[in-house]
Protein backbone atom coordinates (compact mmCIF):
# COMPACT_ATOMS: atom_id res chain seq x y z
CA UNK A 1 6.62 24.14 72.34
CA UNK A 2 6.53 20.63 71.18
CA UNK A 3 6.91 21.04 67.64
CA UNK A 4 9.48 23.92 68.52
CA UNK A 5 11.12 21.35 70.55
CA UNK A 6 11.52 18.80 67.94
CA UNK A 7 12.45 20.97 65.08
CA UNK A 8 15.63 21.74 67.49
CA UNK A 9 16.64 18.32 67.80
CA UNK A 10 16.29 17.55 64.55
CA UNK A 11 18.60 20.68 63.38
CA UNK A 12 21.19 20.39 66.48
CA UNK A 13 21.38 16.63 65.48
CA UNK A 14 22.74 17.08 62.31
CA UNK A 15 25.93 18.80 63.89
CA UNK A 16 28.61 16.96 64.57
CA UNK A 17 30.13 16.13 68.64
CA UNK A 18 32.34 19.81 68.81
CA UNK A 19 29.65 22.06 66.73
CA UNK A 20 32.52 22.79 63.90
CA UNK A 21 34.45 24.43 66.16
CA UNK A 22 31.90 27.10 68.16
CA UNK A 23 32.30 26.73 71.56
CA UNK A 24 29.58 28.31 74.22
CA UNK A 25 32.18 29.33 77.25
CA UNK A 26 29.04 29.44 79.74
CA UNK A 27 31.15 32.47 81.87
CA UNK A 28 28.56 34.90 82.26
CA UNK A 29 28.23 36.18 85.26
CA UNK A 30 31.59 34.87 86.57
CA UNK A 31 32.71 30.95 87.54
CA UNK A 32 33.11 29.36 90.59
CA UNK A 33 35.87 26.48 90.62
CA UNK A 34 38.91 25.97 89.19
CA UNK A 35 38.57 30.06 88.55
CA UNK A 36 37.37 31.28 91.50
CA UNK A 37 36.87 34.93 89.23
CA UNK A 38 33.51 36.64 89.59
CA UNK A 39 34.59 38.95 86.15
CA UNK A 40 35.03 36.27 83.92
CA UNK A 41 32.20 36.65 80.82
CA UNK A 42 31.18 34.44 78.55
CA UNK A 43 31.19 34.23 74.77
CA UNK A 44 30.42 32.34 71.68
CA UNK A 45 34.09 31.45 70.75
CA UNK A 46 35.10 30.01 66.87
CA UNK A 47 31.90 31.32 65.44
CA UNK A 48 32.13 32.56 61.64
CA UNK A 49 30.42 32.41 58.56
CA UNK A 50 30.60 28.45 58.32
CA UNK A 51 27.95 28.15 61.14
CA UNK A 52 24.37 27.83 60.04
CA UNK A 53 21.01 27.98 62.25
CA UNK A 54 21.83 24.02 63.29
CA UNK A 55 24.90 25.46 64.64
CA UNK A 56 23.32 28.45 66.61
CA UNK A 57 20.79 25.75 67.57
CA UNK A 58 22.72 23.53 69.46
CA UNK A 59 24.54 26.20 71.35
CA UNK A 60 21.15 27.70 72.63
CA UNK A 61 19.71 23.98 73.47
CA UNK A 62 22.49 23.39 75.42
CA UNK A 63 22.10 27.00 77.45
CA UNK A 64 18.53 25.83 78.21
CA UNK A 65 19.90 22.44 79.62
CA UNK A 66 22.65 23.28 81.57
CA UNK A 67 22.38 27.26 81.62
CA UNK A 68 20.35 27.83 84.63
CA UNK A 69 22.58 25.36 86.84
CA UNK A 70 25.49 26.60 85.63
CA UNK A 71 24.30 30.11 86.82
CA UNK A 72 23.94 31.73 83.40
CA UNK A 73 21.66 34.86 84.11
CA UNK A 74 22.46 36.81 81.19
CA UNK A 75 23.35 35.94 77.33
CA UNK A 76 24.58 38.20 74.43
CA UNK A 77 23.17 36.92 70.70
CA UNK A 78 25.17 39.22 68.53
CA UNK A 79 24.26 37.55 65.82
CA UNK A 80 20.81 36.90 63.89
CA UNK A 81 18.84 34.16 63.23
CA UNK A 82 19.27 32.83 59.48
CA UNK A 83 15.44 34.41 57.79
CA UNK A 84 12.61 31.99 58.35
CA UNK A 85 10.89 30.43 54.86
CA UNK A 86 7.63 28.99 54.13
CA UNK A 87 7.29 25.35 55.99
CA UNK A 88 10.48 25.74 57.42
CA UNK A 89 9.88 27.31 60.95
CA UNK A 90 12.72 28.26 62.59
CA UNK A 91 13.30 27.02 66.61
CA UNK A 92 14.86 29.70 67.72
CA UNK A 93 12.11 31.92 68.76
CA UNK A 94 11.16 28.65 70.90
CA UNK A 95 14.61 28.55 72.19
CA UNK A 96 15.10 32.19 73.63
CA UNK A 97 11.25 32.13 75.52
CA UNK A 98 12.72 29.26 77.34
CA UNK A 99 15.64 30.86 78.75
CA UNK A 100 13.23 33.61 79.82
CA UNK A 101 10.84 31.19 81.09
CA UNK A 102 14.39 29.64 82.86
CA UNK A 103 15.20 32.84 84.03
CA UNK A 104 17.67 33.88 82.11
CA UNK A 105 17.89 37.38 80.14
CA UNK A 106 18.64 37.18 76.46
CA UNK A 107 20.08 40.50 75.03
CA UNK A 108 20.38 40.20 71.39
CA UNK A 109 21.64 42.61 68.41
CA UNK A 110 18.52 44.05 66.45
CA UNK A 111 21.08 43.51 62.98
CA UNK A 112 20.69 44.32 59.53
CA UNK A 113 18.44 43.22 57.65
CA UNK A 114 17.73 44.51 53.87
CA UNK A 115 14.58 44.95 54.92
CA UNK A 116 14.86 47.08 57.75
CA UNK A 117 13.30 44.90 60.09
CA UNK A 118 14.60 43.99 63.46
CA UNK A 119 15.79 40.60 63.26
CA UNK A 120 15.14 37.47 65.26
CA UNK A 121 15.68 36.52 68.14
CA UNK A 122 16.10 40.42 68.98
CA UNK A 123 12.43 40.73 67.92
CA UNK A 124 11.12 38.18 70.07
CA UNK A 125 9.18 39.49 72.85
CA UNK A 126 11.24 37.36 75.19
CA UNK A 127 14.55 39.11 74.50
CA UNK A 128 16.02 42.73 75.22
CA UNK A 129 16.52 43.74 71.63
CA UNK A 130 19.65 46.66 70.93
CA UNK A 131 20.09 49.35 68.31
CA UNK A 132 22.62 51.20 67.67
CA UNK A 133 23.40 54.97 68.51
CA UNK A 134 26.14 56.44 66.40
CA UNK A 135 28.30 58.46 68.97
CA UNK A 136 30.39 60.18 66.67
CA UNK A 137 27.40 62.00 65.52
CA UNK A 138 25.25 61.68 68.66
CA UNK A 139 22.18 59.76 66.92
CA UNK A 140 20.50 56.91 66.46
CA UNK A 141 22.71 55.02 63.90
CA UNK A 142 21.35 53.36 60.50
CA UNK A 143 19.86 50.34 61.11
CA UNK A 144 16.44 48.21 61.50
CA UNK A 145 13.63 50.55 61.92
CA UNK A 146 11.28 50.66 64.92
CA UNK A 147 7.99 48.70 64.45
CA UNK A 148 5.97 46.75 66.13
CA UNK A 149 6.41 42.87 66.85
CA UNK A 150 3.74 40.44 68.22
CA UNK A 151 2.23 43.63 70.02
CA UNK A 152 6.07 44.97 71.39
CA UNK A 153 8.02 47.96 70.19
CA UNK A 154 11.26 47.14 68.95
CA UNK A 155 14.34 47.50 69.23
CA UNK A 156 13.94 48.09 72.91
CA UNK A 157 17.43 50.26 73.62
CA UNK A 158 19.36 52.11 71.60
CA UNK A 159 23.40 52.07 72.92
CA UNK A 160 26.69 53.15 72.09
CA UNK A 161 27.91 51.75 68.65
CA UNK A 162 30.59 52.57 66.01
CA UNK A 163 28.84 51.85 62.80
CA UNK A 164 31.00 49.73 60.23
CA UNK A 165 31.05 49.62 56.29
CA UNK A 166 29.87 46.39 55.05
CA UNK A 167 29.20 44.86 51.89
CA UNK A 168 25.71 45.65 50.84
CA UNK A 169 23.08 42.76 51.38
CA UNK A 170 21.13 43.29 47.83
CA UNK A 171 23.95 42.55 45.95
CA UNK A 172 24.82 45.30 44.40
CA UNK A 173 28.54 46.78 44.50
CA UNK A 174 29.69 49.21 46.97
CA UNK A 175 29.09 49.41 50.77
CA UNK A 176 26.42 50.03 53.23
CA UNK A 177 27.24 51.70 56.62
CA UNK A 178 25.84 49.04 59.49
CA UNK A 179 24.50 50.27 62.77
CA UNK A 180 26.70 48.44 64.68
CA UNK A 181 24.44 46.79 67.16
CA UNK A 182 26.54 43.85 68.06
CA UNK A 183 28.42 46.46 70.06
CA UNK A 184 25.28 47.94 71.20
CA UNK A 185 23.92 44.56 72.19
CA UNK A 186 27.70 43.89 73.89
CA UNK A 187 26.84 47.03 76.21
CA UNK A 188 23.73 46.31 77.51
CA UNK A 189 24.60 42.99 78.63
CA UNK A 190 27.52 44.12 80.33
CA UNK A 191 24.53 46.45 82.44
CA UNK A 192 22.25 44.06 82.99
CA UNK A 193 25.00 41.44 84.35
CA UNK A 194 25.35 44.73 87.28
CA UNK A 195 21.40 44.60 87.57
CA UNK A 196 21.08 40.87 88.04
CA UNK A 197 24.40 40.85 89.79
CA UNK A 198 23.02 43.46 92.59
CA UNK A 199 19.23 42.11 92.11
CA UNK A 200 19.47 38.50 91.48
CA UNK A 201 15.72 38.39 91.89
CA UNK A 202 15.23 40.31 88.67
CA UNK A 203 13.41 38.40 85.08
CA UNK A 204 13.74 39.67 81.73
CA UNK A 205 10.83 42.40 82.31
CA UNK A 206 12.32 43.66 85.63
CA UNK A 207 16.03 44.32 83.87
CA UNK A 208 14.25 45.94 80.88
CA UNK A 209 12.15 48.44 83.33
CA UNK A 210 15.74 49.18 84.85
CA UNK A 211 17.22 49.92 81.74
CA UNK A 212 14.34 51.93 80.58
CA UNK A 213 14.86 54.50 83.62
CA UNK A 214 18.70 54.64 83.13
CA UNK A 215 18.24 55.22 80.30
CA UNK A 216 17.70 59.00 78.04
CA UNK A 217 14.19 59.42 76.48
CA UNK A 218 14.92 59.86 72.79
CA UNK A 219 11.88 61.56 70.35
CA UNK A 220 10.41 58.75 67.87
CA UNK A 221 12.97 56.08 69.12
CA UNK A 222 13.50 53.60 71.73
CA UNK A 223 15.28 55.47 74.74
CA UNK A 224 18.85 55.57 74.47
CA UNK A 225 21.46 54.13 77.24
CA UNK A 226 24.17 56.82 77.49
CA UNK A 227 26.95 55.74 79.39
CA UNK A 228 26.85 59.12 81.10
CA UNK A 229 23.95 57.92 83.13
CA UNK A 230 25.29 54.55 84.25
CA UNK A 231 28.03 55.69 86.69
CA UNK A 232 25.46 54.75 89.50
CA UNK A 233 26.49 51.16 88.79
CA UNK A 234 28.77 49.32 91.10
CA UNK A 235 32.16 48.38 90.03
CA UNK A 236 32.95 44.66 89.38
């Protein structure tokens, strides 16, 4: 983690005091005072294309800092991690297995990748990764295809998402059709917020296991979270 370490530094040092504008608003499973609101949520806020890895960086070294006595349990990455190149490792995967190590549940978009692969951080093992599911044609939206990753099948849920047209990543002219997964993502943090919320005792794998049972076995995919199966949950 060393190295990891370091390479973090190094990138969330070259942003500026104020990180161009993002601002983490640390809200996530309510605040205590001068709020006093257990359904506040929290959020990335000012993020756009501008902000690079260094940007992203920051934002998650100061989560594992000051998430875990702020009482962050749960965070939503609905964005990916910029593609790794040779000699140039990127800290993120570093980043996200300490907030599980911290306790805290990262639920992260799988993306869209030209490839097809699931992107980081959703394809750490350390993170709940989410697919889409297109629900205007009941089934699994387009988007990263499941594989394997370090030994774990990803994505790990498929949920509700209203796939978007977006400007194809090769180049070419016209438009792809994206999954949708920050949505999806969106969704099952909002459920694991209830888990955690009801079970405070409950890590990364115990959430996921949860989920897994909710959730509606589909054929050749990762199960699917229907909405229709969550009305167990307990109001906020």
């Amino acid at each position: 983690m060393l190295q990891s370490d370091l390479r973090a530094v190094d990138l969330a040092g070259g942003v500026p005091p104020g990180a161009d504008g993002l601002v983490v608003l640390p809200f996530l499973s309510g605040e205590r005072a001068p709020y006093w609101r257990s359904s506040l949520r929290g959020a990335f806020d000012g993020l756009d294309l501008s902000h690079d890895r260094a940007t992203i960086v920051r934002a998650f070294r100061w989560l594992v800092r000051k998430g875990p006595a702020f009482g962050v349990r749960v965070v939503l990455c609905p964005f990916g991690d910029d593609p790794e190149t040779r000699g140039a490792r990127s800290p993120v995967p570093g980043l996200v297995r300490a907030l599980d190590e911290a306790g805290v549940i990262v639920v992260a978009a799988a993306g869209w990748d030209p490839g097809g692969d699931v992107v980081s951080p959703a394809s750490s093992p350390h993170v709940i990764g989410v697919s889409g599911w297109d629900i205007d044609s009941d089934r699994p939206a387009h988007g990263p295809r499941v594989s394997f990753a370090q030994g774990i099948l990803k994505p790990d849920l498929l949920a509700p998402a209203v796939p978007l047209p977006v400007p194809r990543l090769d180049g070419r002219r016209g438009r792809d059709i994206a999954g949708g997964t920050s949505f999806a993502a969106a969704i099952v943090a909002g459920v694991a917020l209830h888990l955690v919320r009801d079970t405070p005792a409950l890590g990364k794998s115990g959430v996921l296991k949860r989920l897994v049972e909710m959730a509606r076995p589909v054929a050749g995919q990762p199960p699917y979270l229907d909405p229709k199966r969550l009305s167990g949950l307990r109001a906020s």
